[in-house]
Protein backbone atom coordinates (compact mmCIF):
# COMPACT_ATOMS: atom_id res chain seq x y z
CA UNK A 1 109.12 78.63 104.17
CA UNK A 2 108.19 80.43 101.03
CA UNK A 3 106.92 79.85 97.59
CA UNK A 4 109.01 77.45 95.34
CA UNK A 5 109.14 78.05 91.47
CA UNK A 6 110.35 74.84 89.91
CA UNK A 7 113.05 75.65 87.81
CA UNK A 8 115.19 73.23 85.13
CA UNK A 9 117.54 70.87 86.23
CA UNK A 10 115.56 70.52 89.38
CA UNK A 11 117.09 74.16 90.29
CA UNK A 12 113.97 75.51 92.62
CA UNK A 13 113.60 79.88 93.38
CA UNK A 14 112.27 80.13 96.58
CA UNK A 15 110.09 83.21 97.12
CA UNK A 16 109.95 84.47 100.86
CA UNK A 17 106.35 84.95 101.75
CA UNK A 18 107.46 88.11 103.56
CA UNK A 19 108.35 89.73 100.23
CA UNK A 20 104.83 90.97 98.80
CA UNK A 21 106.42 92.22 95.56
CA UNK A 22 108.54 89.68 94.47
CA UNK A 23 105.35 86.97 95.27
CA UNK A 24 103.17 89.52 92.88
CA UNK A 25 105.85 89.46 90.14
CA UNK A 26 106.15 85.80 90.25
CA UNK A 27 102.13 84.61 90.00
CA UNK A 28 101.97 87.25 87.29
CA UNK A 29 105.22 85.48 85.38
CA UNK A 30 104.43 82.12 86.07
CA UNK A 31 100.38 82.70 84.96
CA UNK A 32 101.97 83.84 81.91
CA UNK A 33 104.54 81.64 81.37
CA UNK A 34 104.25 78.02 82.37
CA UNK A 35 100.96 77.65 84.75
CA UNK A 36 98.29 79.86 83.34
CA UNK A 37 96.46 82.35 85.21
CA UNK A 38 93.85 79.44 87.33
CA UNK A 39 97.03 77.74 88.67
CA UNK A 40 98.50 81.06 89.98
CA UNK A 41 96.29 82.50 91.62
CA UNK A 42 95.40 79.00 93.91
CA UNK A 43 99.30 79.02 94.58
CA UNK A 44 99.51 82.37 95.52
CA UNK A 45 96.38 82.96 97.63
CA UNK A 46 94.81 85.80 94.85
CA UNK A 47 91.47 85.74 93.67
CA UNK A 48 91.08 86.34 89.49
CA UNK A 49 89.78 89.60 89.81
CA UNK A 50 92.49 90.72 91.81
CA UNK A 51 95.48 89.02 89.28
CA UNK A 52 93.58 90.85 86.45
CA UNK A 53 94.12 94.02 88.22
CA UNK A 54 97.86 93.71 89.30
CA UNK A 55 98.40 92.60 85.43
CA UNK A 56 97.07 96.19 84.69
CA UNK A 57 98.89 97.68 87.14
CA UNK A 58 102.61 95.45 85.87
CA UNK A 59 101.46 96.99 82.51
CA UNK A 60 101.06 100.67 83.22
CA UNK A 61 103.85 101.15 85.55
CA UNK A 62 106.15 98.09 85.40
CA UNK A 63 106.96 96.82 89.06
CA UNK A 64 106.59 99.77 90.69
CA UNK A 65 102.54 99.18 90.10
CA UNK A 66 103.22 95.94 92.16
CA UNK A 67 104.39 97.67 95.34
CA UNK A 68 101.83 97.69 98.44
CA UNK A 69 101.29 100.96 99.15
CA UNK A 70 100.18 102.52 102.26
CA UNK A 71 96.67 102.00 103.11
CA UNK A 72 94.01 104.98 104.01
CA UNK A 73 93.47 108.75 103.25
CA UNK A 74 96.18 110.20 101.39
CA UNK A 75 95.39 113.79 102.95
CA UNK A 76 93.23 115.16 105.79
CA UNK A 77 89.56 115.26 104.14
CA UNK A 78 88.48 117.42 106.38
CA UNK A 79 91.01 119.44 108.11
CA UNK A 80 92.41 121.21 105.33
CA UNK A 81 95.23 123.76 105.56
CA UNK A 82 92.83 126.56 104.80
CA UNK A 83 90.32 125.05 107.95
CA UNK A 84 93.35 124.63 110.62
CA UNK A 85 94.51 128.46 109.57
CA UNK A 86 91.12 129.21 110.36
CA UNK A 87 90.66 127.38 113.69
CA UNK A 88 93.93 128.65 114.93
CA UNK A 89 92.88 132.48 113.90
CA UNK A 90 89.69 132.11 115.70
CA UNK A 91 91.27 130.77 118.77
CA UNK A 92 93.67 133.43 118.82
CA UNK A 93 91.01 136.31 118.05
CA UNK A 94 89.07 134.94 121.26
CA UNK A 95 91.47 132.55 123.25
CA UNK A 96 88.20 132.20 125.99
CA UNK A 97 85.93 130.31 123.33
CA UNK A 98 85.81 126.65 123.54
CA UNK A 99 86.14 124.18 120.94
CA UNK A 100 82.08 124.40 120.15
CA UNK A 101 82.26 128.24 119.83
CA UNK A 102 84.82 127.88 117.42
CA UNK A 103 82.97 124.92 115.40
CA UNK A 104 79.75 127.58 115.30
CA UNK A 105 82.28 130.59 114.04
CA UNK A 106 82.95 128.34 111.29
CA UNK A 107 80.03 127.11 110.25
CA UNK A 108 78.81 130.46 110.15
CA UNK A 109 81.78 131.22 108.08
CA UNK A 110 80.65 128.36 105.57
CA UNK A 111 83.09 125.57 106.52
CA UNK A 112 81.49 122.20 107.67
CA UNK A 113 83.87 120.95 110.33
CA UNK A 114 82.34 119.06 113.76
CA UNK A 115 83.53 120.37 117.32
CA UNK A 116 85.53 117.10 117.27
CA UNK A 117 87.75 118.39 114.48
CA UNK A 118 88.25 121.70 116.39
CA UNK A 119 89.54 120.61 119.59
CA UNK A 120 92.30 118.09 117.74
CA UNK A 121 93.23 121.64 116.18
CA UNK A 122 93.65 122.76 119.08
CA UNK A 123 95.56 120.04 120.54
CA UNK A 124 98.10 119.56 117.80
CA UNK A 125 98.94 122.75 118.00
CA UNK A 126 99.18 123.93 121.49
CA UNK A 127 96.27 126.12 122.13
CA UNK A 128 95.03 124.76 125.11
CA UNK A 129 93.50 127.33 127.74
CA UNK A 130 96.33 127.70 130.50
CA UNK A 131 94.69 126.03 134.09
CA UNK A 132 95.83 128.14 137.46
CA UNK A 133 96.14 125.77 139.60
């Protein structure tokens, strides 16, 4: 169904549950408006502490601060640019060393970065050993 906002006149908005955004906009108006902030956040499912922080978010950037954003590690923590250039050099400087020769080369190098990390390098990009079969 959704979540109804009695309006005047017996006029109801209804608020798909679907639409994250719009719900966030609506316990922050209504908590402001005509409920108070308790009310809200039992109608919409929120817990105080996290109303308080989408109200500082609404403040700082307007709606766009209510948007879900995507969840996780923005960037590659530790496969870096500078790391893969690396990996892929040392794989091409000695295409017979394995993934744990590499890893070794690089910690010797100074870059912390697990044998793991070294064969998905390898992977994405390719650099597989070629099997005779």
């Amino acid at each position: 169904m959704g979540i109804i906002i009695k309006g005047i006149n017996g006029n109801d908005f209804v608020i798909q549950e679907q639409d994250k955004t719009s719900l966030k906009f609506a316990m922050l108006f209504e908590a402001h408006c005509t409920i108070g902030p308790k009310e809200a956040i039992k109608k919409y499912g929120y817990t105080l502490q996290w109303y308080y922080k989408l109200l500082k978010r609404f403040n700082k950037e307007g709606s766009a601060g209510l948007i879900c954003k995507k969840k996780g590690p923005l960037r590659k923590h530790v496969r870096t640019q500078e790391i893969t250039n690396q990996i892929i050099r040392l794989r091409f400087l000695d295409p017979d060393s394995g993934a744990d020769v590499i890893a070794q080369k690089m910690k010797q190098n100074g870059y912390t970065v697990s044998v793991r990390s070294v064969e998905r390098t390898i992977t994405e990009y390719g650099l597989q050993k070629k099997r005779i079969t």
